[in-house]
Protein backbone atom coordinates (compact mmCIF):
# COMPACT_ATOMS: atom_id res chain seq x y z
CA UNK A 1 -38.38 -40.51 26.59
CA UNK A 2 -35.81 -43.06 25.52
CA UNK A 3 -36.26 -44.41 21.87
CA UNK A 4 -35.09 -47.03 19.96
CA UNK A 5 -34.61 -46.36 16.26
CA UNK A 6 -35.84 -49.04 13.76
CA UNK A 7 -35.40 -48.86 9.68
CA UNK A 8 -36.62 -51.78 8.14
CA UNK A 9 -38.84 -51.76 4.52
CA UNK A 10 -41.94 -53.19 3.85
CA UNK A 11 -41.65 -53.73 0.61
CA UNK A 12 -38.22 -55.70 1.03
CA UNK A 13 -38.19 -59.28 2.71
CA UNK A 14 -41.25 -60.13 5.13
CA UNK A 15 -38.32 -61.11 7.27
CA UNK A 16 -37.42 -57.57 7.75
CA UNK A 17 -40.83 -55.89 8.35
CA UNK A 18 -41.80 -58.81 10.66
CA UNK A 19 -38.98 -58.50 12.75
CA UNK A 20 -39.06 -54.44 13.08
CA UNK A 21 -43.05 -54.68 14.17
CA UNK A 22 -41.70 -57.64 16.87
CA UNK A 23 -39.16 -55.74 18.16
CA UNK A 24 -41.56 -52.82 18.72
CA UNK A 25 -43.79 -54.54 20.00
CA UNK A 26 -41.48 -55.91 22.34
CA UNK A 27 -39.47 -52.87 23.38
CA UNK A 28 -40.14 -51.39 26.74
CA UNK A 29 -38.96 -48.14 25.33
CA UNK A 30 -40.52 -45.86 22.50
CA UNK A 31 -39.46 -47.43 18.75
CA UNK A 32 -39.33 -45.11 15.82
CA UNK A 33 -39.38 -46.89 13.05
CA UNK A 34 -39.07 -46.10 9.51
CA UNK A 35 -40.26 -47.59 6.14
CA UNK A 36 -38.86 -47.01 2.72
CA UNK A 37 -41.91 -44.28 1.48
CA UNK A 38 -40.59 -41.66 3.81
CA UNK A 39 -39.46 -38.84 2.66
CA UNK A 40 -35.11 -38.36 3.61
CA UNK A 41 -34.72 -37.16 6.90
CA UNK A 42 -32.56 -34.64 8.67
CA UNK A 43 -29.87 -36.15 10.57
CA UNK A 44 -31.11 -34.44 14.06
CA UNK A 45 -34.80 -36.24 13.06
CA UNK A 46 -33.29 -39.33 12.85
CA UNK A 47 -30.95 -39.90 15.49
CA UNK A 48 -32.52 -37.79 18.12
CA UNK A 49 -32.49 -36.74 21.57
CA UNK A 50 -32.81 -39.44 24.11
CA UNK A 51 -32.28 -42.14 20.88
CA UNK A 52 -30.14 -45.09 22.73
CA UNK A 53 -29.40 -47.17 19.18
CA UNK A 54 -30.56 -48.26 16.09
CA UNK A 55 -31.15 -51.31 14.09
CA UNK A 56 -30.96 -51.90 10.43
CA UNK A 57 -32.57 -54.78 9.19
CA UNK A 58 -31.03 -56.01 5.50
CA UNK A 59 -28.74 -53.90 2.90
CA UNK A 60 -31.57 -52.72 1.60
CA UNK A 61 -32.83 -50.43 4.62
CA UNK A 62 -29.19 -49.56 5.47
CA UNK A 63 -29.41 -47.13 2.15
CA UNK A 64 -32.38 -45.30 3.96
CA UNK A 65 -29.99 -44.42 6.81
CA UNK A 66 -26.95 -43.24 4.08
CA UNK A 67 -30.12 -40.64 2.41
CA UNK A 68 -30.52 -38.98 6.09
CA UNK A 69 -26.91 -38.47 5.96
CA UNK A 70 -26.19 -41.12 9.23
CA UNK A 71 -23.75 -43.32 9.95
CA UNK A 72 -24.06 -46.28 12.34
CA UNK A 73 -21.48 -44.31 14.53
CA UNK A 74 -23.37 -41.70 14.68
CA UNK A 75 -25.93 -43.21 17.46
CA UNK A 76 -24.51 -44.54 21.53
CA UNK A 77 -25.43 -48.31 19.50
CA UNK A 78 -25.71 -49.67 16.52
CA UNK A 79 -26.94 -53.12 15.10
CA UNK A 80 -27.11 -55.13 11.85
CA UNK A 81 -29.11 -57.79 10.94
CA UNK A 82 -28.29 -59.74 7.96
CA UNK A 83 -31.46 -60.83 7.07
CA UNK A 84 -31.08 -62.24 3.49
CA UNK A 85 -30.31 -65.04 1.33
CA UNK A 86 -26.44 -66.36 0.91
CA UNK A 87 -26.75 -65.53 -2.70
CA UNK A 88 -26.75 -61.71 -0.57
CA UNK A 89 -24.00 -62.34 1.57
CA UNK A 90 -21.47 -59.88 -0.60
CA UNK A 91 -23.99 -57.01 -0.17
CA UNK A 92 -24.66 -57.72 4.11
CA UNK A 93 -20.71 -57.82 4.57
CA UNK A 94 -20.21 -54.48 2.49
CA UNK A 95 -23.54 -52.61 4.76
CA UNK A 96 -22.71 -54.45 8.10
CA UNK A 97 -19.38 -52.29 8.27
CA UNK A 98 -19.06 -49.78 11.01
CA UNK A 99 -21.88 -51.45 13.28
CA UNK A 100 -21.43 -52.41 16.60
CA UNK A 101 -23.57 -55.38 16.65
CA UNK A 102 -24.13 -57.67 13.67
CA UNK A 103 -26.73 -60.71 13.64
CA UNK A 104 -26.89 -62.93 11.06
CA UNK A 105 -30.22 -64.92 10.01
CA UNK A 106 -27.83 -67.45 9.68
CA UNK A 107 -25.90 -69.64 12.25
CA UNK A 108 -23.29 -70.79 9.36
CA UNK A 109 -19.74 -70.56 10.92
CA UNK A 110 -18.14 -69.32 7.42
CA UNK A 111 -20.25 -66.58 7.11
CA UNK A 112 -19.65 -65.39 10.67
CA UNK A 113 -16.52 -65.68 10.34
CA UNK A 114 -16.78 -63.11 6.95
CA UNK A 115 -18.27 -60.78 9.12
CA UNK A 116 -16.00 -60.89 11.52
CA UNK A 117 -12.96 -60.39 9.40
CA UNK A 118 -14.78 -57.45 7.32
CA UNK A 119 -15.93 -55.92 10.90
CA UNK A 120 -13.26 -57.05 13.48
CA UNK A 121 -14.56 -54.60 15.95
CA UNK A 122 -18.00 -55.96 16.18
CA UNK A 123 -20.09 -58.97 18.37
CA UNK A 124 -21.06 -61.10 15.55
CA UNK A 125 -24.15 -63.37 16.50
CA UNK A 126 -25.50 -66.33 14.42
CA UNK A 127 -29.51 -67.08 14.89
CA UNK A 128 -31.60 -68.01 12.53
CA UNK A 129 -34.81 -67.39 10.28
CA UNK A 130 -38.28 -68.08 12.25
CA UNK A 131 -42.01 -67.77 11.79
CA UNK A 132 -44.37 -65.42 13.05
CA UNK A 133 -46.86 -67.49 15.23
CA UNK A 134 -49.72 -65.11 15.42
CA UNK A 135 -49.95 -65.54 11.38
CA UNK A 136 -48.50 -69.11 10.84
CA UNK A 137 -50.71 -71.10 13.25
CA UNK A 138 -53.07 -73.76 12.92
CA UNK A 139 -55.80 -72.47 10.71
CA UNK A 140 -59.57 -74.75 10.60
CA UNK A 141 -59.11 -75.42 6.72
CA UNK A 142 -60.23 -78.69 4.96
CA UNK A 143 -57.29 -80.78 4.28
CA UNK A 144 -58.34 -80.84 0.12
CA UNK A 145 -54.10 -81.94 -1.04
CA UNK A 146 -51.93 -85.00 -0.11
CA UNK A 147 -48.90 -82.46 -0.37
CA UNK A 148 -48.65 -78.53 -1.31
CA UNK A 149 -46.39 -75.88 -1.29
CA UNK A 150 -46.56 -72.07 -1.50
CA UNK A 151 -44.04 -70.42 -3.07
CA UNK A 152 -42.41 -69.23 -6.57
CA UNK A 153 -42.55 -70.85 -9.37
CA UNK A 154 -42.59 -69.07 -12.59
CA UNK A 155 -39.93 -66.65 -12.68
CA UNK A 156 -37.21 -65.26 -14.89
CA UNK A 157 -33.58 -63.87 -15.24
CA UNK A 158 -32.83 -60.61 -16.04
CA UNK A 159 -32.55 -62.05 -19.80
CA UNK A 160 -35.69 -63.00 -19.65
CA UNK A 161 -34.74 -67.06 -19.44
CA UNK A 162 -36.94 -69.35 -17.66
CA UNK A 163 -35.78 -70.02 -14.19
CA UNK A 164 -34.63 -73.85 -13.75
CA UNK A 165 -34.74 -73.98 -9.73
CA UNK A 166 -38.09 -72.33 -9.38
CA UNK A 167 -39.59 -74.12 -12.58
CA UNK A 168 -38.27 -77.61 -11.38
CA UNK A 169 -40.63 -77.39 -8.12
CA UNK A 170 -43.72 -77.03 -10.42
CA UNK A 171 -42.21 -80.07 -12.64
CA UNK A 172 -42.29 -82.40 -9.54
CA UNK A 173 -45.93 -81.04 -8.55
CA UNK A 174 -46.67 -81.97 -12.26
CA UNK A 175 -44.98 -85.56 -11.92
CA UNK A 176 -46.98 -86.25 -8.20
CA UNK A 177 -50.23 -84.83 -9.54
CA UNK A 178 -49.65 -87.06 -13.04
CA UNK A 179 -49.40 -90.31 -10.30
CA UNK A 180 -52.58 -89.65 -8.29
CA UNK A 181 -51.82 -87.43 -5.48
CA UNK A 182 -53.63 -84.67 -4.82
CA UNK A 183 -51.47 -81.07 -4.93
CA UNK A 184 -51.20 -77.91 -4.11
CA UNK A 185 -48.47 -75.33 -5.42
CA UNK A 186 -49.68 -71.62 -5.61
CA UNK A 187 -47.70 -68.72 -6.00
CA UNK A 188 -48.33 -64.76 -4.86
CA UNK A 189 -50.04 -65.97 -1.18
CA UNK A 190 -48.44 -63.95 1.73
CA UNK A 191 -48.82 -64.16 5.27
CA UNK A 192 -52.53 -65.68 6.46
CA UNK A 193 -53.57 -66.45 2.69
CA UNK A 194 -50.23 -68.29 2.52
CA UNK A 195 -50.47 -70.24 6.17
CA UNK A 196 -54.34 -71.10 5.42
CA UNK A 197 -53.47 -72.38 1.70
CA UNK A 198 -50.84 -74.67 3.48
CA UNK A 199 -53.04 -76.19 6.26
CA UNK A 200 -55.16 -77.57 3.04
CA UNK A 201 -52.28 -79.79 2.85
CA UNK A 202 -51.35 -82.96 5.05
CA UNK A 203 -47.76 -82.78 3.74
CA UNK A 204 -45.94 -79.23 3.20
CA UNK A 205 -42.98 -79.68 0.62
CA UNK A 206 -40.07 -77.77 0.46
CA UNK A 207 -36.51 -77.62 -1.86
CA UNK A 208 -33.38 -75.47 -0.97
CA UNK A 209 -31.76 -73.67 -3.63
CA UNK A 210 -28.80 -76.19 -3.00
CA UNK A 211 -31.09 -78.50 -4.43
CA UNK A 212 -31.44 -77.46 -8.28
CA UNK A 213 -27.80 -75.04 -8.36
CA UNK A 214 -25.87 -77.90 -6.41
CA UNK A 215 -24.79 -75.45 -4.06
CA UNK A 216 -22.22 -77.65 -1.40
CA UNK A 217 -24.42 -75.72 1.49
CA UNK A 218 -27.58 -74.19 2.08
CA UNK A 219 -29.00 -73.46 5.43
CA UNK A 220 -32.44 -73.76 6.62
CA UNK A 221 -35.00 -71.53 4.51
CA UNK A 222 -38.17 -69.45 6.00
CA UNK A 223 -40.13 -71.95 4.49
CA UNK A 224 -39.40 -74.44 6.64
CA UNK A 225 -39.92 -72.65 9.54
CA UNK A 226 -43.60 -71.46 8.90
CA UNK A 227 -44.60 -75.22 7.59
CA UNK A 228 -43.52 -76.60 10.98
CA UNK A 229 -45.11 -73.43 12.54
CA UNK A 230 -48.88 -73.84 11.01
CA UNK A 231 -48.75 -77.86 12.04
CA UNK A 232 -48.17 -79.65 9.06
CA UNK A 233 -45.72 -82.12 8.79
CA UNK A 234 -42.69 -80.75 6.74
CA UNK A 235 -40.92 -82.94 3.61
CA UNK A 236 -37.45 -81.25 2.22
CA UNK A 237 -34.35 -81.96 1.20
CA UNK A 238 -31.42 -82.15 3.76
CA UNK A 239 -30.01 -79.03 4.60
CA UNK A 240 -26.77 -77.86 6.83
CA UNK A 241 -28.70 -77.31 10.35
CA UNK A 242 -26.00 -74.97 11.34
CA UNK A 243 -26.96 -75.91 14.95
CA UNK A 244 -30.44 -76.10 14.75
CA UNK A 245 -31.60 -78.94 17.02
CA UNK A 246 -34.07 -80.21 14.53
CA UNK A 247 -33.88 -83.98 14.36
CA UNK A 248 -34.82 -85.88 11.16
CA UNK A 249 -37.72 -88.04 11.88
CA UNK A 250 -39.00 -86.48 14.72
CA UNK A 251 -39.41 -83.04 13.75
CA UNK A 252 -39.32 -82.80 10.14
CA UNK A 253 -38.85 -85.57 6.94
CA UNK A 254 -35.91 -85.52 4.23
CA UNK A 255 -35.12 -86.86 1.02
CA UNK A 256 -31.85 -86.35 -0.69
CA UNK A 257 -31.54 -83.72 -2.81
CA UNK A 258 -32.74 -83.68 -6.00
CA UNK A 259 -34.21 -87.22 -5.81
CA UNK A 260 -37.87 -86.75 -6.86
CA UNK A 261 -38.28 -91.23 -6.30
CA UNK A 262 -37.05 -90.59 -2.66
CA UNK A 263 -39.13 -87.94 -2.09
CA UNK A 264 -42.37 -89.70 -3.83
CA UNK A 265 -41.80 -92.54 -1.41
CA UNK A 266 -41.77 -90.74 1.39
CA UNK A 267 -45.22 -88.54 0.29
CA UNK A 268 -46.22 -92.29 -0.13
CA UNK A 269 -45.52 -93.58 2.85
CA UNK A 270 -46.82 -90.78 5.73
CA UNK A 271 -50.07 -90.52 3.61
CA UNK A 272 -50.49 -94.34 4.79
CA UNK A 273 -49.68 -93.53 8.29
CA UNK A 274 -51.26 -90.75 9.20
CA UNK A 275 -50.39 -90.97 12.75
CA UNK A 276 -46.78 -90.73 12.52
CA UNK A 277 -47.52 -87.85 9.85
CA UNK A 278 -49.06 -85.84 12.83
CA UNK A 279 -46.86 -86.90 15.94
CA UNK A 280 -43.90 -85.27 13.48
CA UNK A 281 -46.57 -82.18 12.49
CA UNK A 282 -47.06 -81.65 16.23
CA UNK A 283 -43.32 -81.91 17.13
CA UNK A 284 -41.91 -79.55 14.74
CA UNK A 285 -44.55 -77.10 15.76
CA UNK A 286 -43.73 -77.31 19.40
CA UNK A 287 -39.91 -77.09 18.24
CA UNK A 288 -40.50 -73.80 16.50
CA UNK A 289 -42.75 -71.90 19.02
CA UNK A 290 -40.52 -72.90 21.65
CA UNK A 291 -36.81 -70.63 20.01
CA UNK A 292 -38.06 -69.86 16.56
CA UNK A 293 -40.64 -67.22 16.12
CA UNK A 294 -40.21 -63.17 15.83
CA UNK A 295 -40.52 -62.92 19.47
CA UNK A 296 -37.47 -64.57 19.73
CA UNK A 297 -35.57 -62.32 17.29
CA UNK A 298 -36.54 -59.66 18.81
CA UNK A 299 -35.67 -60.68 22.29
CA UNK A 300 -32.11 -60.95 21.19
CA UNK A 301 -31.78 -57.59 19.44
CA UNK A 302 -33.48 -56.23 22.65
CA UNK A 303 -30.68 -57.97 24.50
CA UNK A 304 -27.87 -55.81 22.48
CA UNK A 305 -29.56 -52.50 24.13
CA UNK A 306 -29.33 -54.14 27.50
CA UNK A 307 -33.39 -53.95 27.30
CA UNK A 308 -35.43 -56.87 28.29
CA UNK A 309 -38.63 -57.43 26.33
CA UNK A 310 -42.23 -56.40 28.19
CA UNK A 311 -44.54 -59.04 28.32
């Protein structure tokens, strides 16, 4: 039986776990997929008979592949997905050489372009992060908070020195809470604990990295994805859409970055007008169910097989 083989680890990015258990559940052929407590594998175990690709999602499961002794080459296909932050970017371009295929979580045309020059042999795709609607859906939870978010905010460099970025999110929380609104900001929530947390929230806030490091660019985040996903009406700084069709008013809100007065107005002003709060809720959700979710992503690595997804 034809196989598809998939090595992506669990206890890496939820981007990466998500996306291997769409693709097999997507794939019209037998997946094999592999997570990081397995044991190293003999080359013939991995690659196979009747084995017509892999894909490696993120640097991290492409050192799996290098403990079996594989290469990309060695299988009839081969894709990458890049499926990490920019601050990664150095680490994807070193593990995405020698593929066939590389997709990047990000549509940014400077970093495909870095792929392309370190891998001038392979397709290089740009897509985009998503949200996995069978978890990040409408859940029937109270609304309790004016505004929330879910998401670090206590952490610490390798020196052990406070974190600015992630400590300035709880520092705005603090300054909304301190002016009568109601707020939510939790931290260690993942998948339905995170998505019901949320829809306890008329407003769901997020902050790019660009925001606190003063980055010049910073694409959209995960975050923003599964806020629009579970039907709340998402407020975040501007962000490079990197040809997302998201439109600013109708499927999402923005303040400028790092402006806590812009972004108190705004929390301000859709509380009063709940109605236009939820017409923007209901858009953005309809936006990402109809090109952003797992099943999407998966579709398109399908696509690189020539395999067209069952269902």
């Amino acid at each position: 039986m034809a196989r598809l083989v998939v090595i992506a680890l669990k206890r890496s990015y939820a981007y990466h776990w998500l996306l291997a258990n769409a693709i097999e559940r997507l794939s019209p052929v037998f997946v094999k997929k592999w997570q990081a407590d397995h044991n190293p594998m003999k080359a013939k175990h991995v690659t196979g008979r009747g084995s017509i690709g892999v894909v490696v999602v993120g640097h991290h499961a492409l050192s799996l592949l290098h403990r079996c002794g594989v290469k990309p080459q060695d299988f009839p296909k081969s894709v990458y997905v890049a499926a990490a932050e920019p601050m990664s970017r150095n680490r994807n371009l070193r593990a995405c050489q020698g593929f066939d295929v590389v997709i990047s979580c990000q549509n940014d045309k400077a970093g495909l372009e870095a792929f392309r020059q370190v891998n001038p042999t392979a397709r290089v795709i740009g897509s985009h992060l998503c949200a996995e609607e069978t978890v990040f859906r409408p859940y029937p939870e109270p609304e309790k908070f004016d505004i929330g978010m879910v998401g670090t905010f206590r952490k610490a460099d390798r020196k052990g020195r406070r974190s600015s970025y992630y400590w300035a999110r709880k520092e705005w929380m603090d300054k909304l809470e301190a002016e009568g609104f109601s707020v939510l900001l939790r931290q260690g929530l993942y998948m339905e604990n995170y998505a019901r947390a949320l829809c306890q929230c008329k407003i769901g806030f997020h902050h790019s990295n660009r925001g606190w490091r003063k980055m010049k660019h910073y694409p959209p985040a995960m975050r923003i994805f599964e806020t629009m996903a579970i039907g709340r009406m998402l407020l975040c700084d501007t962000f490079d859409l990197n040809g997302l069709r998201l439109k600013e008013g109708v499927h999402y809100v923005t303040f400028p970055p790092r402006d806590y007065k812009a972004m108190r107005e705004k929390v301000r002003y859709y509380l009063a007008h709940p109605e236009e709060r939820e017409t923007i809720a209901l858009n953005g959700r309809a936006f990402v169910l109809k090109r952003h979710t797992y099943r999407h992503r998966a579709a398109l690595i399908l696509e690189q097989f020539g395999l067209s997804p069952k269902g």
